[in-house]
N, C-alpha and C. Protein backbone atom coordinates (compact mmCIF):
# COMPACT_ATOMS: atom_id res chain seq x y z
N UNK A 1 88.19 80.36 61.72
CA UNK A 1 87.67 79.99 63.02
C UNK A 1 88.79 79.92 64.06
N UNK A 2 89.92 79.17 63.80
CA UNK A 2 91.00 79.57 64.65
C UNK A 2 91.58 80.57 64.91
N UNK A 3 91.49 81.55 63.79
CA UNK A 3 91.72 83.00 64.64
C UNK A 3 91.31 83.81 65.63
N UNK A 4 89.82 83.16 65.09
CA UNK A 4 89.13 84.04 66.04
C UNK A 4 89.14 83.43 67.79
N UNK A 5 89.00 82.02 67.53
CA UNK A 5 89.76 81.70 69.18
C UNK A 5 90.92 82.09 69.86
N UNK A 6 91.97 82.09 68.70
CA UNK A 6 92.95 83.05 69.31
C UNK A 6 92.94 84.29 69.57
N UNK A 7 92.07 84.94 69.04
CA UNK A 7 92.01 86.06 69.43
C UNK A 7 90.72 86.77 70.55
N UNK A 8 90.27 85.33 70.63
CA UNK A 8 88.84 85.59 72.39
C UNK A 8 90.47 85.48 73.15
N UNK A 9 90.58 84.45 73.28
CA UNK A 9 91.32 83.89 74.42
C UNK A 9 92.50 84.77 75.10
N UNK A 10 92.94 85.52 74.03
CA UNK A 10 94.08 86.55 74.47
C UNK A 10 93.44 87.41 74.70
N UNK A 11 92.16 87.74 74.80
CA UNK A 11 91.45 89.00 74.89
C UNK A 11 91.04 88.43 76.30
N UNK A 12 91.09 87.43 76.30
CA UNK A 12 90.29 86.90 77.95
C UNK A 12 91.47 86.75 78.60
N UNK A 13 92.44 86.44 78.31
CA UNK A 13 94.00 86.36 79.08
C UNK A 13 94.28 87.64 79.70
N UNK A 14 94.36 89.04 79.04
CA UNK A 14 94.36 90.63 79.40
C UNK A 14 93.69 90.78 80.16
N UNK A 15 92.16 90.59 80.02
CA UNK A 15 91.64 90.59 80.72
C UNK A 15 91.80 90.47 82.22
N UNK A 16 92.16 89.21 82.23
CA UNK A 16 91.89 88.49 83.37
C UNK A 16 93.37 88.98 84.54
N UNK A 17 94.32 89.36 83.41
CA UNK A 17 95.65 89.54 84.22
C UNK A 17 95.16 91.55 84.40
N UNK A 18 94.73 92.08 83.76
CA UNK A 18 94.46 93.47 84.11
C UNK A 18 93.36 93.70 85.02
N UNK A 19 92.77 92.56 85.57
CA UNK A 19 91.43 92.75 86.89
C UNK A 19 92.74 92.42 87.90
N UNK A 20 93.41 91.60 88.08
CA UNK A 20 94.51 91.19 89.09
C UNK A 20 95.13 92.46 89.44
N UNK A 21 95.50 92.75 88.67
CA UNK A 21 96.70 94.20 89.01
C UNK A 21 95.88 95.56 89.19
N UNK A 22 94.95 95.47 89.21
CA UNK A 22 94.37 96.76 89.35
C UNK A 22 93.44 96.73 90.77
N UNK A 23 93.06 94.88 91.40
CA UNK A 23 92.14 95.35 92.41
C UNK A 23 93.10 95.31 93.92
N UNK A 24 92.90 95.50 94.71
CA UNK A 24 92.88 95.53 95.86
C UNK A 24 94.19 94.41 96.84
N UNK A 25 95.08 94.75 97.58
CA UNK A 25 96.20 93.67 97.75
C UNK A 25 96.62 93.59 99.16
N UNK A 26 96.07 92.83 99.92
CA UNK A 26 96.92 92.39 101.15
C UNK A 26 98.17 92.30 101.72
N UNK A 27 98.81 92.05 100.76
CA UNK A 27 100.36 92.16 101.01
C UNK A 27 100.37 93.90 100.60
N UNK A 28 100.38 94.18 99.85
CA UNK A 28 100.31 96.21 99.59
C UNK A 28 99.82 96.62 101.10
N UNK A 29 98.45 96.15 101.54
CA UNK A 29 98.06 97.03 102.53
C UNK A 29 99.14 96.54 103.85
N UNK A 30 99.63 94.93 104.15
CA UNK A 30 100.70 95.10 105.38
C UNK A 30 101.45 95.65 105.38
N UNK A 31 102.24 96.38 103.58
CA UNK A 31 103.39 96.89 103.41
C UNK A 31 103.33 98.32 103.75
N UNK A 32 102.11 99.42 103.62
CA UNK A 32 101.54 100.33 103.44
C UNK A 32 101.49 100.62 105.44
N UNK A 33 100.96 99.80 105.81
CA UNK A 33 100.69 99.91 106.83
C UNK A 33 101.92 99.86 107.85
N UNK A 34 103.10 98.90 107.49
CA UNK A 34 104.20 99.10 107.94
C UNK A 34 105.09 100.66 107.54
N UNK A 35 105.16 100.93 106.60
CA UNK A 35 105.77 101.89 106.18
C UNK A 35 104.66 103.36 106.47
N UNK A 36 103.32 103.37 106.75
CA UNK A 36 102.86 104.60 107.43
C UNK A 36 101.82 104.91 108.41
N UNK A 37 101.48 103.72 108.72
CA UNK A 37 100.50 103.77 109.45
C UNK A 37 101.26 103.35 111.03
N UNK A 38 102.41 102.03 111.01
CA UNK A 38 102.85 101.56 112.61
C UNK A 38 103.44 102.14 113.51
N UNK A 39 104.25 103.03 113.34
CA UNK A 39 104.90 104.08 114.10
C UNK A 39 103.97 104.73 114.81
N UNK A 40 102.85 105.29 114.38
CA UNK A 40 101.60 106.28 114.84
C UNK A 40 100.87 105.63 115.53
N UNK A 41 100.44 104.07 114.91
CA UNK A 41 99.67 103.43 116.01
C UNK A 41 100.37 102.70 117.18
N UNK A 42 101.83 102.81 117.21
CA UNK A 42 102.72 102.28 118.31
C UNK A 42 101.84 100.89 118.37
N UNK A 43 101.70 99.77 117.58
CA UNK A 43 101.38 98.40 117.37
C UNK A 43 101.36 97.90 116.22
N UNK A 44 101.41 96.22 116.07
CA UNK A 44 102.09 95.54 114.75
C UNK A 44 100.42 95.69 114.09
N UNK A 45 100.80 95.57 112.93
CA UNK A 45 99.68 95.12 111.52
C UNK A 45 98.71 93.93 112.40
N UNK A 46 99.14 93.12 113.20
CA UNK A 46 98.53 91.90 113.64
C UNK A 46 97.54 92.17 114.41
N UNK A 47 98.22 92.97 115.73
CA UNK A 47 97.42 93.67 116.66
C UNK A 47 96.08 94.51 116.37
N UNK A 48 96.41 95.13 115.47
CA UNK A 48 95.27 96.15 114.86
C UNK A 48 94.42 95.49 114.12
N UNK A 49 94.78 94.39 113.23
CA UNK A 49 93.94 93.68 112.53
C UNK A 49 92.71 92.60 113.72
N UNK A 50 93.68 92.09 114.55
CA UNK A 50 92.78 91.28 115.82
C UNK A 50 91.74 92.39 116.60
N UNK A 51 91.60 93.23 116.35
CA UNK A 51 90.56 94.37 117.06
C UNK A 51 89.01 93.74 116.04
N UNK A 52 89.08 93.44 114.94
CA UNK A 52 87.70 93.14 114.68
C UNK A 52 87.44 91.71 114.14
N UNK A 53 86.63 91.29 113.70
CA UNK A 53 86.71 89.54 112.90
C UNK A 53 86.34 89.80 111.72
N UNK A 54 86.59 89.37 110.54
CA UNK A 54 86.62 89.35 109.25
C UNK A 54 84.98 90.12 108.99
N UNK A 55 83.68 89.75 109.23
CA UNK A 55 82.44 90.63 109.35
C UNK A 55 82.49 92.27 110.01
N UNK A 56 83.38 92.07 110.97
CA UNK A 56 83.01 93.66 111.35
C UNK A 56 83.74 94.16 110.80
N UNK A 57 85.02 94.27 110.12
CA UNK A 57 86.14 95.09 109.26
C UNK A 57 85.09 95.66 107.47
N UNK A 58 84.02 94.20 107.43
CA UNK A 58 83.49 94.40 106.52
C UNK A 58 82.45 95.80 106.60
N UNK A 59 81.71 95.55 107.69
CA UNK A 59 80.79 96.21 107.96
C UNK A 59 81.60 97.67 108.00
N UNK A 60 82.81 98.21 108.67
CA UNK A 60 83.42 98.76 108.56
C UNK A 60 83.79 99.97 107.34
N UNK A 61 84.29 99.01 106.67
CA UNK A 61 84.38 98.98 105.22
C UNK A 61 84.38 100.82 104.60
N UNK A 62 83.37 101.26 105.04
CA UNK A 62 82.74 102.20 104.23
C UNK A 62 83.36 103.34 105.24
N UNK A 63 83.48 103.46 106.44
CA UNK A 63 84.49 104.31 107.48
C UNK A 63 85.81 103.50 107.64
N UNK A 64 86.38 103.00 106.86
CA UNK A 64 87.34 102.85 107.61
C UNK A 64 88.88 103.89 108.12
N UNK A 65 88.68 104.80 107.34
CA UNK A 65 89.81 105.65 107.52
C UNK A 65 89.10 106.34 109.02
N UNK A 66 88.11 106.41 109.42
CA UNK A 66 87.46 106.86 110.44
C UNK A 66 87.72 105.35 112.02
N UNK A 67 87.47 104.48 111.33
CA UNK A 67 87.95 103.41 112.59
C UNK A 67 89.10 103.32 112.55
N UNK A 68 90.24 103.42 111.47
CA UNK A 68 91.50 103.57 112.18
C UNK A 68 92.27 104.45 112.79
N UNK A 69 91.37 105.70 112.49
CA UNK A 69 91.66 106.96 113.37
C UNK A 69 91.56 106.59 114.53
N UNK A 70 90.41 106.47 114.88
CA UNK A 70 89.53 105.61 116.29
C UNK A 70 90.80 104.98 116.79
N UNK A 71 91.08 103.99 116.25
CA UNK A 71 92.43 102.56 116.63
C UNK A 71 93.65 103.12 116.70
N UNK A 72 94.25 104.28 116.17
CA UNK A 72 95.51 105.07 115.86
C UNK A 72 94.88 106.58 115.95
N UNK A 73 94.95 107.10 116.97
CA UNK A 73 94.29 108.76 116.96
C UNK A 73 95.37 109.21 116.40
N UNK A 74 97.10 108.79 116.30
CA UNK A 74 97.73 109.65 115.77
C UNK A 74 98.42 109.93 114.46
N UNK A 75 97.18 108.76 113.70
CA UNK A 75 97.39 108.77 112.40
C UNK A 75 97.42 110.23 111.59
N UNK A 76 98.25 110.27 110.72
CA UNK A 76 98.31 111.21 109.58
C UNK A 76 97.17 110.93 108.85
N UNK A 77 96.99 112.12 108.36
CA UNK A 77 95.85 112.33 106.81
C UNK A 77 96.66 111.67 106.03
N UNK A 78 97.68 111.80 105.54
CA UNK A 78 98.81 111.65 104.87
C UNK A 78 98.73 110.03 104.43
N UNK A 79 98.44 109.46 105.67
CA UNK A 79 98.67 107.79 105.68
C UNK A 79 96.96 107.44 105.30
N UNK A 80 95.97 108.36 105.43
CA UNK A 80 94.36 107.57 105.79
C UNK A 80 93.97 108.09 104.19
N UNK A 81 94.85 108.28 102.95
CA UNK A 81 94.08 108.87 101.92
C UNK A 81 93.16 107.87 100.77
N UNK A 82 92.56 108.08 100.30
CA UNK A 82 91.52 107.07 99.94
C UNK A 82 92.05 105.94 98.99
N UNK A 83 92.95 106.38 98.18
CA UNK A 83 94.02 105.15 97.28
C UNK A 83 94.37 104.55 98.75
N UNK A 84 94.50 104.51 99.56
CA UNK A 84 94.90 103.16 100.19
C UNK A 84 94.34 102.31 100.99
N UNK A 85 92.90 103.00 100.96
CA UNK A 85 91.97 102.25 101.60
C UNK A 85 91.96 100.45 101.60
N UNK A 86 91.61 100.79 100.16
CA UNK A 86 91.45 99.31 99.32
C UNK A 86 92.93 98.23 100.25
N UNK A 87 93.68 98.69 99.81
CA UNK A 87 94.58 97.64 100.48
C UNK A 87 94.63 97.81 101.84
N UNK A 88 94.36 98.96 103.00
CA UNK A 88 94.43 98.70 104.26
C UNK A 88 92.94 97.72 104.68
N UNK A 89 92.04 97.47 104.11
CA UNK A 89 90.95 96.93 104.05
C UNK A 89 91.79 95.27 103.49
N UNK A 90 91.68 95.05 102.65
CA UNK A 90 92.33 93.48 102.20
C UNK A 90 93.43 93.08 103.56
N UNK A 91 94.11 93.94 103.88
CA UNK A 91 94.96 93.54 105.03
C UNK A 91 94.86 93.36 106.50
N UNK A 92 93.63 94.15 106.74
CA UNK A 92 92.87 94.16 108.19
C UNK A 92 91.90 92.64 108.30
N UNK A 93 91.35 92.86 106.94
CA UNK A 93 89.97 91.21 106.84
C UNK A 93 90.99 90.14 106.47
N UNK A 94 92.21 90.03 105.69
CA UNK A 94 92.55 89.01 105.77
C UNK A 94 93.40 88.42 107.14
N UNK A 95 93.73 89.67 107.67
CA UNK A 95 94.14 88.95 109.58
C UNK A 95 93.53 89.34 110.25
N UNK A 96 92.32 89.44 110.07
CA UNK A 96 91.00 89.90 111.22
C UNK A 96 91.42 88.59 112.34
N UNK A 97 90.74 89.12 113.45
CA UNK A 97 90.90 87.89 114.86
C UNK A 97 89.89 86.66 114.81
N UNK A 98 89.31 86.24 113.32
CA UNK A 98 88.96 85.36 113.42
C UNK A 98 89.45 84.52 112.08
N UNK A 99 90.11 84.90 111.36
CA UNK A 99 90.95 84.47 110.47
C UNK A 99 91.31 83.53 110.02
N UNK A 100 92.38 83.12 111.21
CA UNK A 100 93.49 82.07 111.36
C UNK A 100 94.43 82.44 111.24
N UNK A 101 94.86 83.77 110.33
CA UNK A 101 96.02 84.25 109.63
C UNK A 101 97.07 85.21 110.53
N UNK A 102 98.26 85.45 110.63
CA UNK A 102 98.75 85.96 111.36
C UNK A 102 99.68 87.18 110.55
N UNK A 103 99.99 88.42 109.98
CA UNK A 103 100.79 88.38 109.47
C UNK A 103 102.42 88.99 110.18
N UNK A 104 103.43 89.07 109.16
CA UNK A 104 104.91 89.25 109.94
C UNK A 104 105.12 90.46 110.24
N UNK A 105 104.50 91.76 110.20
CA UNK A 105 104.67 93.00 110.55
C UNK A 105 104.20 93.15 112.30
């Protein structure tokens, strides 16, 4: 019987640390966004994020490589490719303009 708890629990430990690292990261998308997206939109991560409130980035969601075109016309393909959605999304809703949050880029 004790094995077998030890051996849920480490199976739920993997688990739980391999959903972390695989979903979606706020800090990735300010970093992402500093390194290819700010130059093009000539404005900080902050600025761009205060354009919607945590609901409309959501609603968003599903265009967003299309609204940040919109927000940055002189974005690259290069920078809008679909692996980085996920984190330019976590990084826009977590400093959306209704937030509270500010971030340092």
């Amino acid at each position: 019987m004790n094995k077998i708890a030890k051996i849920a629990l480490a199976t739920t430990l993997l688990l739980t640390l391999g959903a972390t690292t695989a979903s979606a990261n706020a800090t990735k998308g300010q970093k992402l966004y500093a390194k290819k997206l700010k130059k093009d939109c000539g404005m900080t991560g902050a600025v761009v994020s205060a354009k919607h409130s945590q609901a409309e980035w959501e609603e968003l969601k599903d265009d967003l490589a299309g609204e940040i075109k919109h927000i940055c016309p002189k974005a690259s393909d290069k920078a809008l490719k679909d692996k980085y959605m996920e984190h330019y999304f976590d990084f826009f809703h977590k400093f959306a303009n209704d937030s509270g949050n500010v971030p340092s880029c």
